[in-house]
PDB file of N, CA and C in Angstrom:
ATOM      1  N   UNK A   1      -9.821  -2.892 -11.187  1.00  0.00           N
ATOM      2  CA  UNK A   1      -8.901  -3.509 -10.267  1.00  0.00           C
ATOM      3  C   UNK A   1      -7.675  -2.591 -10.132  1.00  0.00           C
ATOM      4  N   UNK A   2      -7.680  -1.778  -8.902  1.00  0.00           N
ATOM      5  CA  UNK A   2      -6.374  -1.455  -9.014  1.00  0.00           C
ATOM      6  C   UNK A   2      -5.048  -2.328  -7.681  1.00  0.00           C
ATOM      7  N   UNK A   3      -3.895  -2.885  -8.462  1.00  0.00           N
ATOM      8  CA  UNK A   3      -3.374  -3.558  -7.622  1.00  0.00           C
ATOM      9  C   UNK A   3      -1.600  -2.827  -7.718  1.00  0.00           C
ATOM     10  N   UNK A   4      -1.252  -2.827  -6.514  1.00  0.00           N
ATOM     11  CA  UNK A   4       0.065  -1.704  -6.252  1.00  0.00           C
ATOM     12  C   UNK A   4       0.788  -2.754  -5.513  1.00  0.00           C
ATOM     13  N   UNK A   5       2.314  -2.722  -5.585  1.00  0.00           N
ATOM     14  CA  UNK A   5       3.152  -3.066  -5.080  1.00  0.00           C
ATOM     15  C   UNK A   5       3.311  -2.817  -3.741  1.00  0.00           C
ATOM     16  N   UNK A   6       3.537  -3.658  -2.553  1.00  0.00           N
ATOM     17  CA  UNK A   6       4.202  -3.106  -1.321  1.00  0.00           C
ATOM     18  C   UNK A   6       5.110  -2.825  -0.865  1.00  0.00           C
ATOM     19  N   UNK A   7       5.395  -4.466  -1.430  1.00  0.00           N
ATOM     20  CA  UNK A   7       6.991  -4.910  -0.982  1.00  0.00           C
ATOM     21  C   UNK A   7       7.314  -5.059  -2.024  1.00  0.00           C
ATOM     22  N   UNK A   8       8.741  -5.484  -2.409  1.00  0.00           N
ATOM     23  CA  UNK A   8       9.467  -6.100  -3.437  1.00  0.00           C
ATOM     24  C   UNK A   8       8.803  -7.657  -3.579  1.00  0.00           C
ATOM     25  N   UNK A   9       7.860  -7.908  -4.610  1.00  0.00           N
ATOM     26  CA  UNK A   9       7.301  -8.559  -5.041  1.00  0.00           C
ATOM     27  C   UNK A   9       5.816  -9.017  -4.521  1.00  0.00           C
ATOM     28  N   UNK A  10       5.504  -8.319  -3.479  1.00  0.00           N
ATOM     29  CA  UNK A  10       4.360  -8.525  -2.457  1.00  0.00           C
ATOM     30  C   UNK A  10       3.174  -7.466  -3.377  1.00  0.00           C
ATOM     31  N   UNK A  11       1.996  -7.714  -3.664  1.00  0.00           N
ATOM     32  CA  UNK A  11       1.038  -7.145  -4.432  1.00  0.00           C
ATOM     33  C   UNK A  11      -0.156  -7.432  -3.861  1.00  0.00           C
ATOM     34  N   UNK A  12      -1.043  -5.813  -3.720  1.00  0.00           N
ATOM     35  CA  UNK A  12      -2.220  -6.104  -3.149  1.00  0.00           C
ATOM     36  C   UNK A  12      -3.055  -5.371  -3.664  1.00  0.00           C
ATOM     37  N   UNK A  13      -4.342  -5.843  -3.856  1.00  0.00           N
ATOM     38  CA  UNK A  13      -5.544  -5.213  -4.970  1.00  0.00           C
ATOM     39  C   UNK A  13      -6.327  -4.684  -3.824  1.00  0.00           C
ATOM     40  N   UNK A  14      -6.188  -3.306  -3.905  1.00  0.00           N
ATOM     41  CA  UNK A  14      -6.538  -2.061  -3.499  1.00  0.00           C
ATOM     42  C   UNK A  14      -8.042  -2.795  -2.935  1.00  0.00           C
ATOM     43  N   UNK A  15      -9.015  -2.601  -3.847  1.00  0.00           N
ATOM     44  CA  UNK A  15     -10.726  -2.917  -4.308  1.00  0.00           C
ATOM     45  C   UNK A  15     -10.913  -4.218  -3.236  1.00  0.00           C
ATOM     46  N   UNK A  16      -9.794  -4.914  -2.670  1.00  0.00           N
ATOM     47  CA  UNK A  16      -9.917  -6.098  -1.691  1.00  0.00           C
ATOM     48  C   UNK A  16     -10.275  -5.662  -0.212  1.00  0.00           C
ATOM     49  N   UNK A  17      -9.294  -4.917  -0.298  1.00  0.00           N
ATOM     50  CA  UNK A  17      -8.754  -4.336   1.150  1.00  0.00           C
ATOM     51  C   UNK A  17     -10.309  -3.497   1.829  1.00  0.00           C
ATOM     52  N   UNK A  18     -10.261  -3.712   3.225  1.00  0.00           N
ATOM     53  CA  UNK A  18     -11.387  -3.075   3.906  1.00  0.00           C
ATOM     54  C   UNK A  18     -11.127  -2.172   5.090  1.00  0.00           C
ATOM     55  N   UNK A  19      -9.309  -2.336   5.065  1.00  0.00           N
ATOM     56  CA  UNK A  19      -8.830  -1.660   6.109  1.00  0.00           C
ATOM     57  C   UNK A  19      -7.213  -0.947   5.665  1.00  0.00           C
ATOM     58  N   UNK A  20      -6.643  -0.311   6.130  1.00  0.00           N
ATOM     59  CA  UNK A  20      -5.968   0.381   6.122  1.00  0.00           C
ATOM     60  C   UNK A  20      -5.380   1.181   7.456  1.00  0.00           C
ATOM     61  N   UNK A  21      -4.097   0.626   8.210  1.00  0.00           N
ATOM     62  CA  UNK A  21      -3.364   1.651   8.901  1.00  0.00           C
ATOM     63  C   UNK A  21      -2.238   2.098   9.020  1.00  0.00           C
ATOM     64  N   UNK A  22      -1.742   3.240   9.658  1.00  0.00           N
ATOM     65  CA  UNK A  22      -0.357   3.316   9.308  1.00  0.00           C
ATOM     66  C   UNK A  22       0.187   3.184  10.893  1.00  0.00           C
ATOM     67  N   UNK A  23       1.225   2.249  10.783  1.00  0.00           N
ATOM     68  CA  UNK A  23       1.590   1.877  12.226  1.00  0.00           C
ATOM     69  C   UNK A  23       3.128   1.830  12.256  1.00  0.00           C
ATOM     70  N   UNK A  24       3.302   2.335  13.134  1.00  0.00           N
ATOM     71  CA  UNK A  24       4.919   2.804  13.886  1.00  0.00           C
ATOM     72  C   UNK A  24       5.689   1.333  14.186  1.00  0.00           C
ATOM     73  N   UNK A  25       6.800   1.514  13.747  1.00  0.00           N
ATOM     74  CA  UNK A  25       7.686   0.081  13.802  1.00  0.00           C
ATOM     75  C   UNK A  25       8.640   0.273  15.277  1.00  0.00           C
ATOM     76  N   UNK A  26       8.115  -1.095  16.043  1.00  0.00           N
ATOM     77  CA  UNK A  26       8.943  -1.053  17.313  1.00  0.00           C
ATOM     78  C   UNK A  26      10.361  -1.130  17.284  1.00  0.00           C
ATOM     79  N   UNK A  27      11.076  -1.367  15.829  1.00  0.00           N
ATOM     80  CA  UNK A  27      12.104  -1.131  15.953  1.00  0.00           C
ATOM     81  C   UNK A  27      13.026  -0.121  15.643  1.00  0.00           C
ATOM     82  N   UNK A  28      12.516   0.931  15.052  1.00  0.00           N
ATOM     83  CA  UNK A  28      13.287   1.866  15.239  1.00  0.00           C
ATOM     84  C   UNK A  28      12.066   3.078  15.095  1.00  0.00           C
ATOM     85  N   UNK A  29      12.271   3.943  14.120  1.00  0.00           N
ATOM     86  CA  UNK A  29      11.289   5.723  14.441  1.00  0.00           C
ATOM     87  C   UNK A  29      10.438   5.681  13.201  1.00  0.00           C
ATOM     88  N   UNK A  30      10.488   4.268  12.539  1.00  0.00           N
ATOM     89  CA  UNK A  30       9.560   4.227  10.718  1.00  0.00           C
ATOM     90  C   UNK A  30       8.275   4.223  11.157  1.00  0.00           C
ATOM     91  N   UNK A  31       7.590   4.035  10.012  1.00  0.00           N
ATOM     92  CA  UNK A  31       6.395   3.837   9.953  1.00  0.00           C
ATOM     93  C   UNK A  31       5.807   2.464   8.801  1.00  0.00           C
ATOM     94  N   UNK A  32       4.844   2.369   8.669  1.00  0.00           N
ATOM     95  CA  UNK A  32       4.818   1.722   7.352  1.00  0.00           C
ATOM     96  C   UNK A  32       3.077   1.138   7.278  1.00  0.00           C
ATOM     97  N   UNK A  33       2.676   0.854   6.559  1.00  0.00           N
ATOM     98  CA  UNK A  33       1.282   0.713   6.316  1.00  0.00           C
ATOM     99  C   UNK A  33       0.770  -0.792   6.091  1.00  0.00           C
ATOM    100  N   UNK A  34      -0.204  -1.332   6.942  1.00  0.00           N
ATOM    101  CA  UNK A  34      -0.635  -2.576   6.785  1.00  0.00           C
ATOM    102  C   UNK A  34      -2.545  -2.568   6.576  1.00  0.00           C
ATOM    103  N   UNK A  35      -2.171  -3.346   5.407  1.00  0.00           N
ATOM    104  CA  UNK A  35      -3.295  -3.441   4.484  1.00  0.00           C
ATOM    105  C   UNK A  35      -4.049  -4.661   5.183  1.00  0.00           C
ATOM    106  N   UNK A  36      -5.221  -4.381   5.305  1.00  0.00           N
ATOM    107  CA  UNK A  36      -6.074  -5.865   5.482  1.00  0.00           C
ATOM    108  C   UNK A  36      -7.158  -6.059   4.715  1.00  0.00           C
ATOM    109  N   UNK A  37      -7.150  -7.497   4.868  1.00  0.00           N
ATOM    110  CA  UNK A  37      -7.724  -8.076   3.509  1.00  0.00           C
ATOM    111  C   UNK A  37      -8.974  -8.700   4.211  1.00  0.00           C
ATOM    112  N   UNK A  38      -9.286  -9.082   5.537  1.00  0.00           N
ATOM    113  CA  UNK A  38     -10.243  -9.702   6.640  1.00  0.00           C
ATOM    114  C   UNK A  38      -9.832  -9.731   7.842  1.00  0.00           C
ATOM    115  N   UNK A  39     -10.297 -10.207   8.876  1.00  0.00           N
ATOM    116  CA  UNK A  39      -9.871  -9.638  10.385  1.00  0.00           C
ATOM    117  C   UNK A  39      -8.540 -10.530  10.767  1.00  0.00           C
ATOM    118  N   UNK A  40      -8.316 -11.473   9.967  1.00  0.00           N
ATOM    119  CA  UNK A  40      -7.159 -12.223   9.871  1.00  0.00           C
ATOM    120  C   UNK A  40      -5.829 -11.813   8.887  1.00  0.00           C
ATOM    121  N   UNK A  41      -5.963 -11.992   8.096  1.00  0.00           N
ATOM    122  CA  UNK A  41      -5.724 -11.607   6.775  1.00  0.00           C
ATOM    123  C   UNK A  41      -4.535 -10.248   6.244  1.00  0.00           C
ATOM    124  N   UNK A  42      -3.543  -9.917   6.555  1.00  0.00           N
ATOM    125  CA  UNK A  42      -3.301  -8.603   5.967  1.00  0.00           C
ATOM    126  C   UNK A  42      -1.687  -8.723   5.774  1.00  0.00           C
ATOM    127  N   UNK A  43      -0.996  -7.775   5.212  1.00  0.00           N
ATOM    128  CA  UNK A  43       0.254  -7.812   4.586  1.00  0.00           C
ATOM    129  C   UNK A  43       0.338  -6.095   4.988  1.00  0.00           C
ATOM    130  N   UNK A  44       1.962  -5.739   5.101  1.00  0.00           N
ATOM    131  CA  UNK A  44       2.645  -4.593   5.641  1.00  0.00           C
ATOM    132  C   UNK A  44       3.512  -3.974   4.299  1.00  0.00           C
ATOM    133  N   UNK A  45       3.154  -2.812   4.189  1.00  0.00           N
ATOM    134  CA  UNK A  45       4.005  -2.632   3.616  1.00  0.00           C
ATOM    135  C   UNK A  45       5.899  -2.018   3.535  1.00  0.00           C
ATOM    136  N   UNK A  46       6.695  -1.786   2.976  1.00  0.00           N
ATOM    137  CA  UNK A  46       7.980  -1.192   3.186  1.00  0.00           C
ATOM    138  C   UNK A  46       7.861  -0.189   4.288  1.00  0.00           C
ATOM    139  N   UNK A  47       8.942   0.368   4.937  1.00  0.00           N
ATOM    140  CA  UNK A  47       9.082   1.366   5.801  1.00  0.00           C
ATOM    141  C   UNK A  47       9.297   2.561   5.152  1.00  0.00           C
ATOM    142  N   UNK A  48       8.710   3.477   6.169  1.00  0.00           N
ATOM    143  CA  UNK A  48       9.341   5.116   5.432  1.00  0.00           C
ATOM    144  C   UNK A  48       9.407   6.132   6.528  1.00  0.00           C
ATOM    145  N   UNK A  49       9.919   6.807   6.549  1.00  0.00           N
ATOM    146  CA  UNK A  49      10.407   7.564   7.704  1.00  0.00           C
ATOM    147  C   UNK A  49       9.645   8.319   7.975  1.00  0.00           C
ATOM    148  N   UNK A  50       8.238   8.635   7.488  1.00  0.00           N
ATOM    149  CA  UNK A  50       7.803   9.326   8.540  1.00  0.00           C
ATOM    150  C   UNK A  50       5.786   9.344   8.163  1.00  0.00           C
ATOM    151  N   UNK A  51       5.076   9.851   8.521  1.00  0.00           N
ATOM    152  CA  UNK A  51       3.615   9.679   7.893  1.00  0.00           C
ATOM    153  C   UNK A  51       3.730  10.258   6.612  1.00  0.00           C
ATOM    154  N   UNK A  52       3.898  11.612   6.380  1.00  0.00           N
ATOM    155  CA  UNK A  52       3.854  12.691   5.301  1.00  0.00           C
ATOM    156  C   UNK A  52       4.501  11.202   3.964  1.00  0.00           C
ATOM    157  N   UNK A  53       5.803  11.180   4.440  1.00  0.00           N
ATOM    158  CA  UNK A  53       6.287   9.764   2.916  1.00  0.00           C
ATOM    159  C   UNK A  53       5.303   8.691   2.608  1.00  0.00           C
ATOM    160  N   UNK A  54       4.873   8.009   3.525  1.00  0.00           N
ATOM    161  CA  UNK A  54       3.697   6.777   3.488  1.00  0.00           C
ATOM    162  C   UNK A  54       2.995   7.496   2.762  1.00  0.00           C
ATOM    163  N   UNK A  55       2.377   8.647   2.798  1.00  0.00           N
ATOM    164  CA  UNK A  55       0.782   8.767   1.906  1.00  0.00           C
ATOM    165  C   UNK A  55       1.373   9.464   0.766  1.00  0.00           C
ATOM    166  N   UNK A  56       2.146  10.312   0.931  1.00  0.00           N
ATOM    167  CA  UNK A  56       2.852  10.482  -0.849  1.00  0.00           C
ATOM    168  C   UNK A  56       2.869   8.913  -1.423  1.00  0.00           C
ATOM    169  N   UNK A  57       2.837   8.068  -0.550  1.00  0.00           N
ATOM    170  CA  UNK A  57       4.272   6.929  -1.714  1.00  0.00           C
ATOM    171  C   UNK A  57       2.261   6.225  -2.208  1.00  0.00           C
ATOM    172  N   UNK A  58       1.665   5.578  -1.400  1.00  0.00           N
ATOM    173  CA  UNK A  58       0.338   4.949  -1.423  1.00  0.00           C
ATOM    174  C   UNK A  58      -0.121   5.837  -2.581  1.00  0.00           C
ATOM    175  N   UNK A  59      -0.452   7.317  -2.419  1.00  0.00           N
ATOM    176  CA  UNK A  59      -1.199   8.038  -3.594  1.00  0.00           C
ATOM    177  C   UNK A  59      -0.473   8.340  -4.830  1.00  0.00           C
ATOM    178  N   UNK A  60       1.091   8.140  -5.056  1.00  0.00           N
ATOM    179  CA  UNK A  60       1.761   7.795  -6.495  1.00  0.00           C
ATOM    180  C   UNK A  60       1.266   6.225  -7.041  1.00  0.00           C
ATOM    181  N   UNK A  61       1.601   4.960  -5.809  1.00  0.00           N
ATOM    182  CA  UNK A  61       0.892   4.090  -6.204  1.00  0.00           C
ATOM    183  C   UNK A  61      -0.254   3.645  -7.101  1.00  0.00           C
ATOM    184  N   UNK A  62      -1.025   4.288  -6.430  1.00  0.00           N
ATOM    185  CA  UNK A  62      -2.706   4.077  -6.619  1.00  0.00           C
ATOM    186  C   UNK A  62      -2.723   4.932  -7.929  1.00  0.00           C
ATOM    187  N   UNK A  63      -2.026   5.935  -8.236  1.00  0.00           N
ATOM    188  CA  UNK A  63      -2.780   7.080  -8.960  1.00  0.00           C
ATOM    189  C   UNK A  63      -1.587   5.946 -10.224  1.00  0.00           C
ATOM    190  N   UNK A  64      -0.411   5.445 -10.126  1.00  0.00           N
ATOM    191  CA  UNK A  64       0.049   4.757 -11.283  1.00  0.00           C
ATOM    192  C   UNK A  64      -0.440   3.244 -11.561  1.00  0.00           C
ATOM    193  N   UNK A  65      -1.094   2.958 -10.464  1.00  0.00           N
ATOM    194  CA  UNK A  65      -2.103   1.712 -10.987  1.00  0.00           C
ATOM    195  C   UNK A  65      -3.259   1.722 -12.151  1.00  0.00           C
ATOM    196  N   UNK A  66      -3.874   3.208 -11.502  1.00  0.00           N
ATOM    197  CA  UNK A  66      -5.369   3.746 -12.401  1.00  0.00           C
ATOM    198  C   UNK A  66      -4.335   4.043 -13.878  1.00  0.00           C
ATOM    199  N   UNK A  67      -3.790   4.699 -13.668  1.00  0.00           N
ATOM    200  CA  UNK A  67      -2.740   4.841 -14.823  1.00  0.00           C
ATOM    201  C   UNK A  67      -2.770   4.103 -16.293  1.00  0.00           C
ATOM    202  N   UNK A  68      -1.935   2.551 -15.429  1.00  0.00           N
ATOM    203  CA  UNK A  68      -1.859   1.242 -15.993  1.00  0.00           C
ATOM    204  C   UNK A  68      -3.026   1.055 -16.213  1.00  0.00           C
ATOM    205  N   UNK A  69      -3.860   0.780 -15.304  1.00  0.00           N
ATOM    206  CA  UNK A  69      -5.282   0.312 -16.495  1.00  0.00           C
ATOM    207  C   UNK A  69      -6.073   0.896 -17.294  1.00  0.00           C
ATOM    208  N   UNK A  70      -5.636   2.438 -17.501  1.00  0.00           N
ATOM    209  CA  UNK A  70      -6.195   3.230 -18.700  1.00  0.00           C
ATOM    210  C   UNK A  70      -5.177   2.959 -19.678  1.00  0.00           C
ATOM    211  N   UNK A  71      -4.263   2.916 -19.386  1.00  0.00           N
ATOM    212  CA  UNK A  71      -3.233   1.751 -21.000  1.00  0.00           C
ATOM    213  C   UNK A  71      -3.804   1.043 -21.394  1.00  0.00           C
ATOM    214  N   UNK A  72      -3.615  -0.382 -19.984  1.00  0.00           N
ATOM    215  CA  UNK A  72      -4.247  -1.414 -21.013  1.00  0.00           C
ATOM    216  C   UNK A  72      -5.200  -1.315 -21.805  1.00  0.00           C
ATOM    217  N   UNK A  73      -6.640  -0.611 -21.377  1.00  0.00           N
ATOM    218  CA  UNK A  73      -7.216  -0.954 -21.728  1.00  0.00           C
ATOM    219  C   UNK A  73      -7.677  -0.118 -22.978  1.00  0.00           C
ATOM    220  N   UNK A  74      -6.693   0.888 -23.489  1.00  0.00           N
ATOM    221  CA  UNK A  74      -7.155   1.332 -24.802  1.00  0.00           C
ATOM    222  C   UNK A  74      -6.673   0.115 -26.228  1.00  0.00           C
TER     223      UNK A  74
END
């Protein structure tokens, strides 16, 4: 299970998700990434200024989730 923070307190288990995009905010020049969970279903994450930040920030995420569960589980 790997599960990563989005938002400030908003949490979503990676292994759920079947979709993934990164979509431009109509209100100003951000970006930010919305996770879906079913064709209904999905949660956004924080803004970041530009694509290049979104996939740095997702692959520190993910790579400190796998992280955490090689802790726990020794």
């Amino acid at each position: 299970m790997i599960i990563i923070e989005v938002k400030k307190n908003i949490f979503v288990n990676i292994e759920n998700i079947f979709r993934m995009d990164i979509l431009h905010s109509e209100d100003n020049n951000k970006v930010y990434w919305r996770f879906y969970a079913n064709d209904e279903s999905f949660c956004s994450s924080k803004e970041f200024s530009d694509v290049q930040e979104a996939n740095i920030w997702l692959s520190m995420q993910i790579a400190r989730a796998q992280g955490s569960e090689e802790i726990i589980s020794l």
